[in-house]
Every structure is written in C-alpha cells, then in structure tokens.
PDB file of N, CA and C in Angstrom:
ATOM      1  N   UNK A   1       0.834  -1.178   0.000  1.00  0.00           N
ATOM      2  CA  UNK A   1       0.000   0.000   0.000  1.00  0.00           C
ATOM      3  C   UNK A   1       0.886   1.251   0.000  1.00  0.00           C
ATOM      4  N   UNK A   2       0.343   1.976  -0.718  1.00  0.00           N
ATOM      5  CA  UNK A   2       1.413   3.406  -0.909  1.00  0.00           C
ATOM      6  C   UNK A   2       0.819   4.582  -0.353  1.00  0.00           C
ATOM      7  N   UNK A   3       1.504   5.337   0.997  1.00  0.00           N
ATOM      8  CA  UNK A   3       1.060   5.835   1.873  1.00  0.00           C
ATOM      9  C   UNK A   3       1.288   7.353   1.027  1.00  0.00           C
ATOM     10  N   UNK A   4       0.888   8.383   1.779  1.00  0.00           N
ATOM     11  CA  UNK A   4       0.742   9.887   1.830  1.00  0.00           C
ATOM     12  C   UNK A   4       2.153  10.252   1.468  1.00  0.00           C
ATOM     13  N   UNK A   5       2.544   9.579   2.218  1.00  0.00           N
ATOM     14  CA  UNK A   5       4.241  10.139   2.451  1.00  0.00           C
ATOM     15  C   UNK A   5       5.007   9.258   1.050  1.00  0.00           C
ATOM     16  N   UNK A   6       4.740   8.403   1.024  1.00  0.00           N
ATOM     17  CA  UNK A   6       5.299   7.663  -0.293  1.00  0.00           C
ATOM     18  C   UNK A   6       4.946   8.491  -1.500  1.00  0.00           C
ATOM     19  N   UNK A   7       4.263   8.742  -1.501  1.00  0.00           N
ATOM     20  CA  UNK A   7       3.309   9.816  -3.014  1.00  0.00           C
ATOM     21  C   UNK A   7       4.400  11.346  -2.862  1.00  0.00           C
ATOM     22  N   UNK A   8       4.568  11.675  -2.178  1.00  0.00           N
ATOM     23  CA  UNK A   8       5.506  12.710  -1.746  1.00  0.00           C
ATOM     24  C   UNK A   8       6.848  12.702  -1.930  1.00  0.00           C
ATOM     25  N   UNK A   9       7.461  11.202  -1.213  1.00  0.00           N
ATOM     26  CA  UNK A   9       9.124  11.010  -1.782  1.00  0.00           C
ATOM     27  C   UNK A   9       9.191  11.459  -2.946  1.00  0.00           C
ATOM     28  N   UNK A  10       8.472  10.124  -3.226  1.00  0.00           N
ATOM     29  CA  UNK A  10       8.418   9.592  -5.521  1.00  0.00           C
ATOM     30  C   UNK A  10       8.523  11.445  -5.752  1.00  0.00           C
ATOM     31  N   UNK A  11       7.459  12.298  -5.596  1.00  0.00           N
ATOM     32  CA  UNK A  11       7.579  13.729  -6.378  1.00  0.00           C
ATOM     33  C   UNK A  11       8.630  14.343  -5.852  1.00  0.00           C
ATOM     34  N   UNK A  12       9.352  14.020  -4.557  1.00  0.00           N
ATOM     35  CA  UNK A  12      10.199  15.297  -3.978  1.00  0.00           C
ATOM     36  C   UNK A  12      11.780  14.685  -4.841  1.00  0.00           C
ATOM     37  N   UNK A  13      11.572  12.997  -5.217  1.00  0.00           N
ATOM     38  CA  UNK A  13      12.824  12.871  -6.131  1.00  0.00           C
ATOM     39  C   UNK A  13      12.617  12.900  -7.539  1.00  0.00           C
ATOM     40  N   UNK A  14      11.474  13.216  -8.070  1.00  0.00           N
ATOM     41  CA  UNK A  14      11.137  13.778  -9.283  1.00  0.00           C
ATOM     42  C   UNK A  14      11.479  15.339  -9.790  1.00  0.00           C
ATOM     43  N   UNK A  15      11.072  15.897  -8.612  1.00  0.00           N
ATOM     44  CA  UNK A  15      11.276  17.049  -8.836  1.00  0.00           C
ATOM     45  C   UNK A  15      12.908  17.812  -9.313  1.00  0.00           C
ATOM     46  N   UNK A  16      12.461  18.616 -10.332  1.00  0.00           N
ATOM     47  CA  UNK A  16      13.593  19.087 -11.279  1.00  0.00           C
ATOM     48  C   UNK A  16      13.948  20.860 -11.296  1.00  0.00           C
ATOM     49  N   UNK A  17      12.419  21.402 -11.158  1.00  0.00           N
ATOM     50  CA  UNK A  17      12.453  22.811 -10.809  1.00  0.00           C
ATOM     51  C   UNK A  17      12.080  23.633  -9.004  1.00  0.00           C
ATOM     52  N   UNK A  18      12.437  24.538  -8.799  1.00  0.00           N
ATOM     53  CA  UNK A  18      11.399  25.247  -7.839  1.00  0.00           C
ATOM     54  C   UNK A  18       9.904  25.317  -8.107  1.00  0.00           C
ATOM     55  N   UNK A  19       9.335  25.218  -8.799  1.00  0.00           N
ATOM     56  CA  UNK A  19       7.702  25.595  -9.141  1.00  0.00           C
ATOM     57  C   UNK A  19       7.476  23.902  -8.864  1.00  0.00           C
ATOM     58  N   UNK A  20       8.315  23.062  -9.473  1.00  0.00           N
ATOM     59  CA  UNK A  20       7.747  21.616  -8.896  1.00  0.00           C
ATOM     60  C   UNK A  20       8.020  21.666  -7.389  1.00  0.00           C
ATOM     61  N   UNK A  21       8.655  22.423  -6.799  1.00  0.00           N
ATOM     62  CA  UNK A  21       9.022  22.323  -5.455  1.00  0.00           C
ATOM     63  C   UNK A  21       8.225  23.134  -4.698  1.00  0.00           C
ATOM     64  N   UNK A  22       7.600  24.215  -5.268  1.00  0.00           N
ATOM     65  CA  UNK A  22       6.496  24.855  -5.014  1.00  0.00           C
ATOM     66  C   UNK A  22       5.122  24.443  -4.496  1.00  0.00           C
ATOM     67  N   UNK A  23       4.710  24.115  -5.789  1.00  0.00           N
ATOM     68  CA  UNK A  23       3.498  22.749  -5.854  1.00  0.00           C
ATOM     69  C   UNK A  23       3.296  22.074  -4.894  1.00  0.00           C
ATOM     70  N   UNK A  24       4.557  21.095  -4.583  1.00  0.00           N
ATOM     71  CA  UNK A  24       4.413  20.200  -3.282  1.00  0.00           C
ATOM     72  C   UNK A  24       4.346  20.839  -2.218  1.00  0.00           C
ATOM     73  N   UNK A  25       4.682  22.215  -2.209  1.00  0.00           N
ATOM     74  CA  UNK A  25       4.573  22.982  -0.624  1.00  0.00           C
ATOM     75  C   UNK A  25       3.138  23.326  -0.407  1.00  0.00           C
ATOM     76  N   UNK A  26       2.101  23.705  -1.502  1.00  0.00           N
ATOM     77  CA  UNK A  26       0.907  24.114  -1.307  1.00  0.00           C
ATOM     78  C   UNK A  26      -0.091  22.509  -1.078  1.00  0.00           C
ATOM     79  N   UNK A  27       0.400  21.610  -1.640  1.00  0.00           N
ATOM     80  CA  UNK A  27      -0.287  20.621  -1.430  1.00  0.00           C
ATOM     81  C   UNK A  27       0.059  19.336  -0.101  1.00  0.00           C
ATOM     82  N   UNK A  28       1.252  19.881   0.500  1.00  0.00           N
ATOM     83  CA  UNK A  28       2.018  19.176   1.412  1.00  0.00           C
ATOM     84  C   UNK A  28       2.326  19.793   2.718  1.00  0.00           C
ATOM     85  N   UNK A  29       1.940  19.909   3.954  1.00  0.00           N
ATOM     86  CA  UNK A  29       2.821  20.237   5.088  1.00  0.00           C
ATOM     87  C   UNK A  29       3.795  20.064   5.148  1.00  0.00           C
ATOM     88  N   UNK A  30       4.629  21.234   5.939  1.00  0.00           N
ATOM     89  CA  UNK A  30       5.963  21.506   6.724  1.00  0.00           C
ATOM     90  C   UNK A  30       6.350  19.918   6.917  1.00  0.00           C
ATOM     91  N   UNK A  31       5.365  19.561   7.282  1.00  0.00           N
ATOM     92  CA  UNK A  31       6.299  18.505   8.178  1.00  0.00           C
ATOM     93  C   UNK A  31       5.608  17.172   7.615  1.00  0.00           C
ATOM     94  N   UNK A  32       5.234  16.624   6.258  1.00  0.00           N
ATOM     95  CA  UNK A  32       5.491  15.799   5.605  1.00  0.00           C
ATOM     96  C   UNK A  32       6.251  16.154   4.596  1.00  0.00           C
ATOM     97  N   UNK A  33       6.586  17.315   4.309  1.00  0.00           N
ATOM     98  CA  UNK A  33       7.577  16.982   3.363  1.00  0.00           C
ATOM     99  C   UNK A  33       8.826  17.047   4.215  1.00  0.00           C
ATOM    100  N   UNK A  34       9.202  17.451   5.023  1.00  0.00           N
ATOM    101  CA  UNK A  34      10.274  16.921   6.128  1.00  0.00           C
ATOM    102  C   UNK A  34      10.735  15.674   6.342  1.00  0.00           C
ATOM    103  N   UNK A  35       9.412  14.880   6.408  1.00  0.00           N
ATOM    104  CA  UNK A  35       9.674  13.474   6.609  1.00  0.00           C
ATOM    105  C   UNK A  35       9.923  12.501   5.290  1.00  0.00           C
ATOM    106  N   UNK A  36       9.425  13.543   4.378  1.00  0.00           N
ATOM    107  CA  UNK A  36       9.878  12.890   2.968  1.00  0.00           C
ATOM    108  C   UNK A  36      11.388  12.931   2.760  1.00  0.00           C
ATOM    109  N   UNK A  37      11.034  13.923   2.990  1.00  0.00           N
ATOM    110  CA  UNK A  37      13.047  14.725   2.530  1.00  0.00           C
ATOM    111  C   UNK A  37      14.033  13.802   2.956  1.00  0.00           C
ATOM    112  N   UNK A  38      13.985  13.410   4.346  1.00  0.00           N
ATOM    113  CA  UNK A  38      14.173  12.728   5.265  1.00  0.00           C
ATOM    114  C   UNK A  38      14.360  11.018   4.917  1.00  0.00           C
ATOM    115  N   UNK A  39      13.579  10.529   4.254  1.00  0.00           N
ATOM    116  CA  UNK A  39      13.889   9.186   3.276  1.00  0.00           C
ATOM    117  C   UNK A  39      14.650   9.577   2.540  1.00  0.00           C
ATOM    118  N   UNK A  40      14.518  10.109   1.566  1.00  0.00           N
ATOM    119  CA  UNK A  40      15.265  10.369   0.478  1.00  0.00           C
ATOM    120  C   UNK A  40      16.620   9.662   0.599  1.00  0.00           C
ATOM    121  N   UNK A  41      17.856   9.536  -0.668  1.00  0.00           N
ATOM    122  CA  UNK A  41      18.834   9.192  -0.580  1.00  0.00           C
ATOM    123  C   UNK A  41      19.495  10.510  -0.770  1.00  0.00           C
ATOM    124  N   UNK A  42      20.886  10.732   0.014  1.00  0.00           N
ATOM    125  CA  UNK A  42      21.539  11.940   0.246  1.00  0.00           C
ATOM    126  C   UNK A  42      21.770  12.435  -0.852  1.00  0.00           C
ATOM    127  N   UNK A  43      22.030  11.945  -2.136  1.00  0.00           N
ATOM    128  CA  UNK A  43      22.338  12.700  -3.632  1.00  0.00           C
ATOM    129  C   UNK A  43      21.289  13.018  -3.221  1.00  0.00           C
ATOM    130  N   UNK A  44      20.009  12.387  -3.282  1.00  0.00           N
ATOM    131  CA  UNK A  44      18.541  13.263  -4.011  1.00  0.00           C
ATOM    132  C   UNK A  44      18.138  14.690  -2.883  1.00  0.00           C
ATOM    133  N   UNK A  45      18.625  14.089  -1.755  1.00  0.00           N
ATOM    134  CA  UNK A  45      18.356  15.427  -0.777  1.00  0.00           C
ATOM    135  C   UNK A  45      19.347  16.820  -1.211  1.00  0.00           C
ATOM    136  N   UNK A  46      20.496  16.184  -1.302  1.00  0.00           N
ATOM    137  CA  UNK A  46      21.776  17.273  -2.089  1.00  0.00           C
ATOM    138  C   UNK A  46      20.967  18.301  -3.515  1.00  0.00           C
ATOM    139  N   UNK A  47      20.606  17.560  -4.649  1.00  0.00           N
ATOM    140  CA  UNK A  47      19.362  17.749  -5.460  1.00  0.00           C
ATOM    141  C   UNK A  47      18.919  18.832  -4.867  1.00  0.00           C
ATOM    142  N   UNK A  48      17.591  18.516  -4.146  1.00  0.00           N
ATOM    143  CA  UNK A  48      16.476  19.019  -4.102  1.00  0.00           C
ATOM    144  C   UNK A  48      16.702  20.626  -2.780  1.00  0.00           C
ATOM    145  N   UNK A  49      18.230  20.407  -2.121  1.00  0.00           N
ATOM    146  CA  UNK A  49      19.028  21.726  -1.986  1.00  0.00           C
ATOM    147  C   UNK A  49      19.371  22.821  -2.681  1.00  0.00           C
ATOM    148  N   UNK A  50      19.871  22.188  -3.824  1.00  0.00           N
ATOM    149  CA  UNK A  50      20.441  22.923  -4.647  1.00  0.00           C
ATOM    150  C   UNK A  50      19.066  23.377  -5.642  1.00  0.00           C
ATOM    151  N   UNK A  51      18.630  22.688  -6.391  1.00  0.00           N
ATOM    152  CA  UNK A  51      16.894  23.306  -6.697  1.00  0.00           C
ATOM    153  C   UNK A  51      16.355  24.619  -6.076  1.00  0.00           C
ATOM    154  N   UNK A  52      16.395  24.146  -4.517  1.00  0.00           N
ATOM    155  CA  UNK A  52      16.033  25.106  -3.740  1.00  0.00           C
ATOM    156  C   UNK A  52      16.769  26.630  -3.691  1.00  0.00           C
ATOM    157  N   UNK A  53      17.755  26.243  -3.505  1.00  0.00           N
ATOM    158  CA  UNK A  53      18.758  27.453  -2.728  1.00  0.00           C
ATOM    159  C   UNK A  53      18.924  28.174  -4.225  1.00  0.00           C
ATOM    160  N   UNK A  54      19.103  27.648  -5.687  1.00  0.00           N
ATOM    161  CA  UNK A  54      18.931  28.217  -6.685  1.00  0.00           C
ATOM    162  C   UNK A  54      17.775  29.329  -6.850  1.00  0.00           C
ATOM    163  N   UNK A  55      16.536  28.604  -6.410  1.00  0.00           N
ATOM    164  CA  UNK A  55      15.225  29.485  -6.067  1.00  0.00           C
ATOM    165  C   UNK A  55      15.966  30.983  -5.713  1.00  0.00           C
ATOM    166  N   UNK A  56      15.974  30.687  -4.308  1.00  0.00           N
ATOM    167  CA  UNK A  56      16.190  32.073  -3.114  1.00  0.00           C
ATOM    168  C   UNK A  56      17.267  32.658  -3.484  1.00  0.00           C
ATOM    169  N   UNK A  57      18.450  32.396  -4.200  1.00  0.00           N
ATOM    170  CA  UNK A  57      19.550  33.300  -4.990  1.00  0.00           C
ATOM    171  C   UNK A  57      19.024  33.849  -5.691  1.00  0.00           C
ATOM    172  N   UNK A  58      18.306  33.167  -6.317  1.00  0.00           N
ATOM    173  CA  UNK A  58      17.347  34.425  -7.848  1.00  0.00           C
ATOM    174  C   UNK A  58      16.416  35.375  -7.573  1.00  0.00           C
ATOM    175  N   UNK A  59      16.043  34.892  -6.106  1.00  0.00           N
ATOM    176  CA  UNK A  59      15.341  35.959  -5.720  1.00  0.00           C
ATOM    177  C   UNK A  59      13.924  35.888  -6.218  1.00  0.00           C
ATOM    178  N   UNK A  60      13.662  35.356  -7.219  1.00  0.00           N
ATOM    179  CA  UNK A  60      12.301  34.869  -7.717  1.00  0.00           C
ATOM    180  C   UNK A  60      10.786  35.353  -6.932  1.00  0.00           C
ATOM    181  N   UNK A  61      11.328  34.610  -5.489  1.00  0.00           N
ATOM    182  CA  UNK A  61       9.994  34.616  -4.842  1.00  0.00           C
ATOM    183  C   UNK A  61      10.412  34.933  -3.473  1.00  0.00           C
ATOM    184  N   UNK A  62      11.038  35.794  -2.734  1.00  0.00           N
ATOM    185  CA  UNK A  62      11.379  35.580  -1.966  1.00  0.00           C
ATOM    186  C   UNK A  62      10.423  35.320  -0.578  1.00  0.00           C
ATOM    187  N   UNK A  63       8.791  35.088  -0.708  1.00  0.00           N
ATOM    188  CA  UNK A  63       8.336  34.812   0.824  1.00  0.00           C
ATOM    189  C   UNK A  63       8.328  33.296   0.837  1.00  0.00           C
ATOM    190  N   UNK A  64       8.941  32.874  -0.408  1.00  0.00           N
ATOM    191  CA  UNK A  64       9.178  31.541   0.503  1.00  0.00           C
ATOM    192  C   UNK A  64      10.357  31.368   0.951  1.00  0.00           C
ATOM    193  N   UNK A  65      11.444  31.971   1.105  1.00  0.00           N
ATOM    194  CA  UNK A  65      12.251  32.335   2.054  1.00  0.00           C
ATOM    195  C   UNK A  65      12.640  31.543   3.880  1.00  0.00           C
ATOM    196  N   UNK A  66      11.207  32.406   3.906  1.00  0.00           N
ATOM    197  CA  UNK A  66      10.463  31.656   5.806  1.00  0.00           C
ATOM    198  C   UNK A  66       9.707  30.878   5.314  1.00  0.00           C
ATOM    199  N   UNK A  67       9.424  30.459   4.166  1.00  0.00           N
ATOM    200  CA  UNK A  67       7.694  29.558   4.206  1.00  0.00           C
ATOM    201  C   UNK A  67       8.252  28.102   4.211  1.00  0.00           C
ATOM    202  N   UNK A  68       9.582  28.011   3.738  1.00  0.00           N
ATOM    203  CA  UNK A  68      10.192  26.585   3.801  1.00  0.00           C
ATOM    204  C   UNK A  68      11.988  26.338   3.718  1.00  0.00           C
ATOM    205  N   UNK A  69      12.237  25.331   4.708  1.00  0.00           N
ATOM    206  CA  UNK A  69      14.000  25.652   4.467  1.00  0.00           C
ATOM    207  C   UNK A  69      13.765  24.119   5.010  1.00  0.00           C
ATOM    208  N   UNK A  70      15.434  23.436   3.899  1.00  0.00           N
ATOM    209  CA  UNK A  70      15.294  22.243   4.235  1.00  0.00           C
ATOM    210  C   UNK A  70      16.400  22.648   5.144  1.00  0.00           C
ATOM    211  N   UNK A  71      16.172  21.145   5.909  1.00  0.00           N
ATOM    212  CA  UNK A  71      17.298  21.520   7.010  1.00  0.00           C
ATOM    213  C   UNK A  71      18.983  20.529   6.823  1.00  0.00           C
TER     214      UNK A  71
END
C-alpha cells in the first residue's frame, strides 16, 4: 500500500524545478515533506538543496524564504 508520504518522496525525487518544489509545498505540510526529505537518498536530498537554494539566490519569490527551508 502506498502511503501519503510515499506519493511525496516519488515527487520530492522527481522534482527538477522550484515551481515543482512549489506545488508540493501548497499541497504538502511543513512537516510531511520533512519526513519525505528525510527518506530520500543523500544525492537526491543534495538535489532538491540545490533546486532550492537556486530558487532564493534568484530571488524569484522571496516569501518563501520563511515559508520553507530544508534543514
């Protein structure tokens, strides 16, 4: 059976842009995608850092800034 959180990994190691990383924030809590992140394998967490932190350098959007930080 494929749980909440499983549906979440699969997209958080799919994910290729910020707007896919976006997406999962409006449809996902703080703290399942935490626990997703959290499975993940360390390349894909490394990934989905760098995705990120690319975001907030560009400045793009900056209130997600506070709205999400992996840890």
């Amino acid at each position: 059976m494929t749980t909440k959180l499983d549906v979440l990994k699969i997209a958080l190691f799919k994910a290729q842009t910020p707007a896919q990383l976006k997406a999962l924030i409006v449809y996902y809590t703080h703290q399942e995608i935490l626990q997703a992140y959290d499975r993940l394998p360390l390349e894909q967490q490394i990934k989905v850092q760098k995705i990120w932190q690319g975001e907030l350098e560009l400045g793009i959007d900056s209130t997600l800034r506070t709205g999400f930080e992996i840890r």
